[in-house]
C-alpha atoms as a PDB file:
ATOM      1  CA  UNK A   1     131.371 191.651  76.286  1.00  0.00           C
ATOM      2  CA  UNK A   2     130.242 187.769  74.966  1.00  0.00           C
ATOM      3  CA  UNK A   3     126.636 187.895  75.488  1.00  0.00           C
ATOM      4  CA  UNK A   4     127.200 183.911  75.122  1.00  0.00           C
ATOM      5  CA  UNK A   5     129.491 183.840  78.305  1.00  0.00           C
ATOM      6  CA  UNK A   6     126.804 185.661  80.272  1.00  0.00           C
ATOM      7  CA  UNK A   7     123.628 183.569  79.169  1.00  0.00           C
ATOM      8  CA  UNK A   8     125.807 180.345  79.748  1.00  0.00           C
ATOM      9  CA  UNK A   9     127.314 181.322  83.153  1.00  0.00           C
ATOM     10  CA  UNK A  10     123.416 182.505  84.162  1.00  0.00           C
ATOM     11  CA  UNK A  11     122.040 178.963  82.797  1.00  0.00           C
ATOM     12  CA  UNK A  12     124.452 176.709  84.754  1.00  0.00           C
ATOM     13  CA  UNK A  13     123.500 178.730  88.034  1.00  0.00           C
ATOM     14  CA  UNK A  14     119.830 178.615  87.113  1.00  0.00           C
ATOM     15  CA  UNK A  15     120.351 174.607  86.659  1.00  0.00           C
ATOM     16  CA  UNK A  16     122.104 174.984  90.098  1.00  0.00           C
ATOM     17  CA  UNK A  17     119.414 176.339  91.789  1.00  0.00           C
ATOM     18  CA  UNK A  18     116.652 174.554  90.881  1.00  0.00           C
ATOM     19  CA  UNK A  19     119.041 171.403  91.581  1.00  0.00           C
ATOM     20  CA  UNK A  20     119.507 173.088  95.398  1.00  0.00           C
ATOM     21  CA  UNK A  21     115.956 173.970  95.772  1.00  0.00           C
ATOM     22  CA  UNK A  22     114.586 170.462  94.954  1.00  0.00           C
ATOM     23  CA  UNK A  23     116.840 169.131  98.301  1.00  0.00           C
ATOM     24  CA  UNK A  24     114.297 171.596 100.035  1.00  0.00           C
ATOM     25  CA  UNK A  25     110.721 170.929  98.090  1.00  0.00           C
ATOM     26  CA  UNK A  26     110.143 174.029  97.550  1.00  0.00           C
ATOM     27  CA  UNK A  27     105.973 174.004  95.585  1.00  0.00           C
ATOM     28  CA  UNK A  28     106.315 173.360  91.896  1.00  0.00           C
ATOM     29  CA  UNK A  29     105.791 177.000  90.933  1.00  0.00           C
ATOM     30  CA  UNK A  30     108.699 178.093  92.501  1.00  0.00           C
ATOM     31  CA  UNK A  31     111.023 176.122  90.687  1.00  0.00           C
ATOM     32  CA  UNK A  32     111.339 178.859  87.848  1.00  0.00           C
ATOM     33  CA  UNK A  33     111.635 181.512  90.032  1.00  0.00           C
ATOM     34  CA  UNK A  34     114.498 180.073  91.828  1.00  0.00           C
ATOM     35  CA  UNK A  35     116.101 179.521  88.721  1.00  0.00           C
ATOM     36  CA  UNK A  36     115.362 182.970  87.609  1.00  0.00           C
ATOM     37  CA  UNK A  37     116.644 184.576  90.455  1.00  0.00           C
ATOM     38  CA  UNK A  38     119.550 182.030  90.694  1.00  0.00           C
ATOM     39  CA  UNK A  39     120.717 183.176  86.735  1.00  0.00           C
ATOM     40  CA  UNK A  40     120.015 186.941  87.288  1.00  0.00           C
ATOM     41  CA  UNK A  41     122.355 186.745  90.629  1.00  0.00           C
ATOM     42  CA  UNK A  42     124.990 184.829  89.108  1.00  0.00           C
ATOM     43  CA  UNK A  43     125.073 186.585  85.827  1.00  0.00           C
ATOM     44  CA  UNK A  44     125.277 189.802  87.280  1.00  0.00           C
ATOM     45  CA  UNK A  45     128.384 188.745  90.024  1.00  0.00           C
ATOM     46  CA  UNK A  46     129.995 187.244  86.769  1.00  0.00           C
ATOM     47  CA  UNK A  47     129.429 190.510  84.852  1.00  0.00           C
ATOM     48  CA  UNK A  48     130.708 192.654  87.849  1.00  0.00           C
ATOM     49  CA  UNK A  49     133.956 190.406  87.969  1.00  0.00           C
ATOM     50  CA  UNK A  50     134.721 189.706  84.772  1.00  0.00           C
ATOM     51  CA  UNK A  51     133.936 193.014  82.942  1.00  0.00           C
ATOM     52  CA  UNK A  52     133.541 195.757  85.142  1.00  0.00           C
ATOM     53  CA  UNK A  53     136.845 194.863  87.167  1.00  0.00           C
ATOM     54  CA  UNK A  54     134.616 194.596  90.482  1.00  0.00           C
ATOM     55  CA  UNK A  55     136.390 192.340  93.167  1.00  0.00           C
ATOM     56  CA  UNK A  56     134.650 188.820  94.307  1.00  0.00           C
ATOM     57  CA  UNK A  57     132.822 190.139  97.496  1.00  0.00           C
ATOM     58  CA  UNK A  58     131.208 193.207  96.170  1.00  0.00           C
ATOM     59  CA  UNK A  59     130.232 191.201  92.944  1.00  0.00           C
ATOM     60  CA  UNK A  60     128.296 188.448  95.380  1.00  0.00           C
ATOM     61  CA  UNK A  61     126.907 191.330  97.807  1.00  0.00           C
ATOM     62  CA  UNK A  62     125.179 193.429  94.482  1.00  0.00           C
ATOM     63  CA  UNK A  63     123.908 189.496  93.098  1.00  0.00           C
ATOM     64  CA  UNK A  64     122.774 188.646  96.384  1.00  0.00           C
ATOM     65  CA  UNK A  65     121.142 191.828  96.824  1.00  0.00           C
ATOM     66  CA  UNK A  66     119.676 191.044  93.396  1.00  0.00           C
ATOM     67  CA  UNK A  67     118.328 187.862  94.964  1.00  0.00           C
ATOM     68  CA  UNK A  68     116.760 189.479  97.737  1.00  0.00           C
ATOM     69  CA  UNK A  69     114.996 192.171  96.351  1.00  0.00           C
ATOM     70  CA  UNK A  70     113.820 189.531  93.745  1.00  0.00           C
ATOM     71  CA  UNK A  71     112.724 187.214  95.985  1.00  0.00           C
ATOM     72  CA  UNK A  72     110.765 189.993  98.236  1.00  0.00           C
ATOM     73  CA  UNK A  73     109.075 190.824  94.785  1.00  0.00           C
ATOM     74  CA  UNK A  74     108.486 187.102  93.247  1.00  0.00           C
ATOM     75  CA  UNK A  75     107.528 185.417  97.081  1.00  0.00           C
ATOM     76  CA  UNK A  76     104.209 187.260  96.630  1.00  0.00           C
ATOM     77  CA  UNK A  77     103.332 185.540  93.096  1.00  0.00           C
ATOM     78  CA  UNK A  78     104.609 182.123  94.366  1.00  0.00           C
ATOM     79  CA  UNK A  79     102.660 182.389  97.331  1.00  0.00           C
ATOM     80  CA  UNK A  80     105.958 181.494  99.797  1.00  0.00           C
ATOM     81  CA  UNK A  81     108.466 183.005 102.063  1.00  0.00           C
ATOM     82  CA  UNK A  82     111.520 184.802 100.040  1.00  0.00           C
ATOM     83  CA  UNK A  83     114.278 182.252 101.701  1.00  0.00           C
ATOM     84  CA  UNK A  84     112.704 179.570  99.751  1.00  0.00           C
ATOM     85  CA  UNK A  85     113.063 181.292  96.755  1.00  0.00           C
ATOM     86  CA  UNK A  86     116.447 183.391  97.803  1.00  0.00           C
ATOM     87  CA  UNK A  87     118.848 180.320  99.732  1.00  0.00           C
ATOM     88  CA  UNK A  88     118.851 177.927  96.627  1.00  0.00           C
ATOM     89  CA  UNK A  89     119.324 180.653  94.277  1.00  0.00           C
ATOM     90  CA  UNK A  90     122.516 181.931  96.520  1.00  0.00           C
ATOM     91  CA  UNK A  91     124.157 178.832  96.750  1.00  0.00           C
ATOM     92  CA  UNK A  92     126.071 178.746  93.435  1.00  0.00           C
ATOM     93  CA  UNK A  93     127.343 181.319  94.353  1.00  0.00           C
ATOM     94  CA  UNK A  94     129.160 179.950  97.261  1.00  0.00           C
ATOM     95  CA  UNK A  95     133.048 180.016  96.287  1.00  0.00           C
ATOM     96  CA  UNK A  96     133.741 176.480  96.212  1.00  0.00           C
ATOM     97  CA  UNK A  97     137.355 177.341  94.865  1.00  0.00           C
ATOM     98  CA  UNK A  98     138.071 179.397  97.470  1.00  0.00           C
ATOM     99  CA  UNK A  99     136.498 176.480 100.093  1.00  0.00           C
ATOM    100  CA  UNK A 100     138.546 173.861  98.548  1.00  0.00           C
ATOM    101  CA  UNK A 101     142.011 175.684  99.077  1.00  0.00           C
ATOM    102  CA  UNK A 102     141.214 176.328 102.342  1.00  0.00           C
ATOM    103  CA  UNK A 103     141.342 172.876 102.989  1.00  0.00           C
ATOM    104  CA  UNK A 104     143.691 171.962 100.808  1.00  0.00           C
ATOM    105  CA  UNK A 105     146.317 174.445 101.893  1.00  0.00           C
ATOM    106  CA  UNK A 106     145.735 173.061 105.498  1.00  0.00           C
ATOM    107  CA  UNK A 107     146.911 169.340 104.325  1.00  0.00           C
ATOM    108  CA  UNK A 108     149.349 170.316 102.651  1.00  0.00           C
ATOM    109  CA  UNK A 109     150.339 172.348 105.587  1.00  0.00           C
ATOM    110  CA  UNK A 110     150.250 169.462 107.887  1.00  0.00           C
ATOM    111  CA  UNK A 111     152.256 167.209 105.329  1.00  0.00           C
ATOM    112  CA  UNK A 112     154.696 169.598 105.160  1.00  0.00           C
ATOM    113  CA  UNK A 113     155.321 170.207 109.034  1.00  0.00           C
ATOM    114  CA  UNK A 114     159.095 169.735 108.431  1.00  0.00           C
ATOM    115  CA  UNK A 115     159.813 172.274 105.929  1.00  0.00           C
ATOM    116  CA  UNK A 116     159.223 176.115 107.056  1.00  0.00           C
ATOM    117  CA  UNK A 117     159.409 177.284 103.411  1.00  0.00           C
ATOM    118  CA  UNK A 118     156.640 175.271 102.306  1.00  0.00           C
ATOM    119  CA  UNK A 119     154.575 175.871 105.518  1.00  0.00           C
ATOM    120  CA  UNK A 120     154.877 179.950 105.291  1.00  0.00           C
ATOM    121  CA  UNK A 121     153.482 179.498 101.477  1.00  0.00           C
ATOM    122  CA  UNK A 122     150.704 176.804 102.807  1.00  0.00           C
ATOM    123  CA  UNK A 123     149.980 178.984 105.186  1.00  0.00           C
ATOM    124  CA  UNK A 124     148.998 182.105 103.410  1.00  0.00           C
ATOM    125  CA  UNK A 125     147.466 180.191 100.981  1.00  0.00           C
ATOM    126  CA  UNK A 126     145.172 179.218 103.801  1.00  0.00           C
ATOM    127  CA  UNK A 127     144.626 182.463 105.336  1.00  0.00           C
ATOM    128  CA  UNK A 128     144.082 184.527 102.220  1.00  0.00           C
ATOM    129  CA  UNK A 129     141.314 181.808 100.721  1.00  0.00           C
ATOM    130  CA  UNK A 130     139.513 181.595 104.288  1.00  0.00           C
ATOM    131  CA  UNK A 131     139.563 185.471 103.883  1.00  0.00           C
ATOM    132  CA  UNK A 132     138.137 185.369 100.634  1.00  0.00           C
ATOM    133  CA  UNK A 133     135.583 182.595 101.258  1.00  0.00           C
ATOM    134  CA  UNK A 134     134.350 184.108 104.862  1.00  0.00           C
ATOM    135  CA  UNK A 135     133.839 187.174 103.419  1.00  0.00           C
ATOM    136  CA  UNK A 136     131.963 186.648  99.925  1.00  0.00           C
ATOM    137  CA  UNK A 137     129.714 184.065 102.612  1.00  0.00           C
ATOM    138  CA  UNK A 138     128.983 186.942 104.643  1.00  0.00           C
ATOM    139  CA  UNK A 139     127.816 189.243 101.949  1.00  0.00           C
ATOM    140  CA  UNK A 140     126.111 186.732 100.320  1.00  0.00           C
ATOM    141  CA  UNK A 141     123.754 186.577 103.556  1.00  0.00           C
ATOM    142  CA  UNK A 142     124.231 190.019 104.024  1.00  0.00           C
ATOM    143  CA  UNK A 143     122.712 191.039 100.780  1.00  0.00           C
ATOM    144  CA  UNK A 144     120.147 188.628 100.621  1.00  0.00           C
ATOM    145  CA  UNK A 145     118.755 189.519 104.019  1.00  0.00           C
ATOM    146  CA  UNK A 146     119.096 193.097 103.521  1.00  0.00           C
ATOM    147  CA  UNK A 147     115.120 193.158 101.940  1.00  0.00           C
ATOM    148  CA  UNK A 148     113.807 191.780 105.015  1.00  0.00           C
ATOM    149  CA  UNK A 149     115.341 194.484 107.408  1.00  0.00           C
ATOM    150  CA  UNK A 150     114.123 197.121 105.223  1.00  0.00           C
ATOM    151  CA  UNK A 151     110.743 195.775 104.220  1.00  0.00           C
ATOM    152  CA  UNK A 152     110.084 193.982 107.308  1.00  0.00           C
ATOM    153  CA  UNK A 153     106.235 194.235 106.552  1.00  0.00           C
ATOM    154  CA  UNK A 154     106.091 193.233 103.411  1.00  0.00           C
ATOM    155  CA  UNK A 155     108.758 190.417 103.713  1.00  0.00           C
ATOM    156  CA  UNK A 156     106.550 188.390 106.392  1.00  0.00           C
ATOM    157  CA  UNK A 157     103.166 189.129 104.813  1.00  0.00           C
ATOM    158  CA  UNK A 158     104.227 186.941 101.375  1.00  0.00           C
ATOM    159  CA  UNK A 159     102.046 184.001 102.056  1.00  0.00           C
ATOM    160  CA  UNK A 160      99.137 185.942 103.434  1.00  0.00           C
ATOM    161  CA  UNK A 161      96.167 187.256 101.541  1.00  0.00           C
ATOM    162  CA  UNK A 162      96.138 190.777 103.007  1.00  0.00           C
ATOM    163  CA  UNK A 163      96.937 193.882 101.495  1.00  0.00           C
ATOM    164  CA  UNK A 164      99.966 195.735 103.176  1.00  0.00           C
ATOM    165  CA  UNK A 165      99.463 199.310 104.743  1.00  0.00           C
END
């Protein structure tokens, strides 16, 4: 295990996040929290994958789960409602890879209309990475929504001053 690979990987999606969360202008004091929660999510999905053998979409649904539980904990310091914190700290964890060979396979697909060799292999290319990208999307909401349907209380009480019964 490179404890360099993990800090790195966690400071690039930290640098994401904050980058995602200031398209959404999010108050200054949430900034580090998104980028918190953005480098503990992505760390641990890298982790998951890389060491522990885990596959792509149960990597992103225990780091979005990560996120969410976070975000239920740190949207009561911040004063603001966990998807502020939680949606800019998901998305670099969107697989972009996956996204772009969707797409690509499809052009290539399309430019190679003539040829049913190339089109079977274009093809599964296309299905498989639309598999793969649907589903880590899916969990990715999945997991980070999961806090709210269990704390439902506490999840829309963040920005008020009352205690919780």
């Amino acid at each position: 295990m490179n404890i360099w690979d993990i800090l790195s990987d966690g400071f690039f999606a930290a640098l994401a996040g904050v980058g995602f969360g200031a398209i959404s202008d999010p108050p200054l004091k949430a900034f580090r929290y998104i980028a918190l929660l953005a480098a503990i999510g992505h760390a641990c999905r890298f982790c998951l994958i890389t060491y522990a053998g885990v596959d792509i979409s149960t990597g992103s649904l225990i780091g979005a789960l990560l996120i969410g539980f976070g975000s239920l904990w740190l949207g009561r310091k911040v004063r603001c409602p966990m998807t502020v914190l939680y949606i800019p700290a998901l998305l670099p964890m969107i697989p972009g890879k996956y996204a772009y060979n969707v797409v690509f396979s499809q052009i290539m697909f399309l430019q190679n209309i003539d040829s049913p060799a190339q089109r079977a292999i274009y093809m599964d290319m296309f299905f498989s990475n639309s598999m793969v990208s649907c589903t880590v999307v899916f969990m990715l909401a999945a997991g980070a929504t999961l806090p709210i349907f269990i704390f439902p209380k506490y999840a829309f009480s963040l920005t008020r001053d009352k205690k919780i019964k």
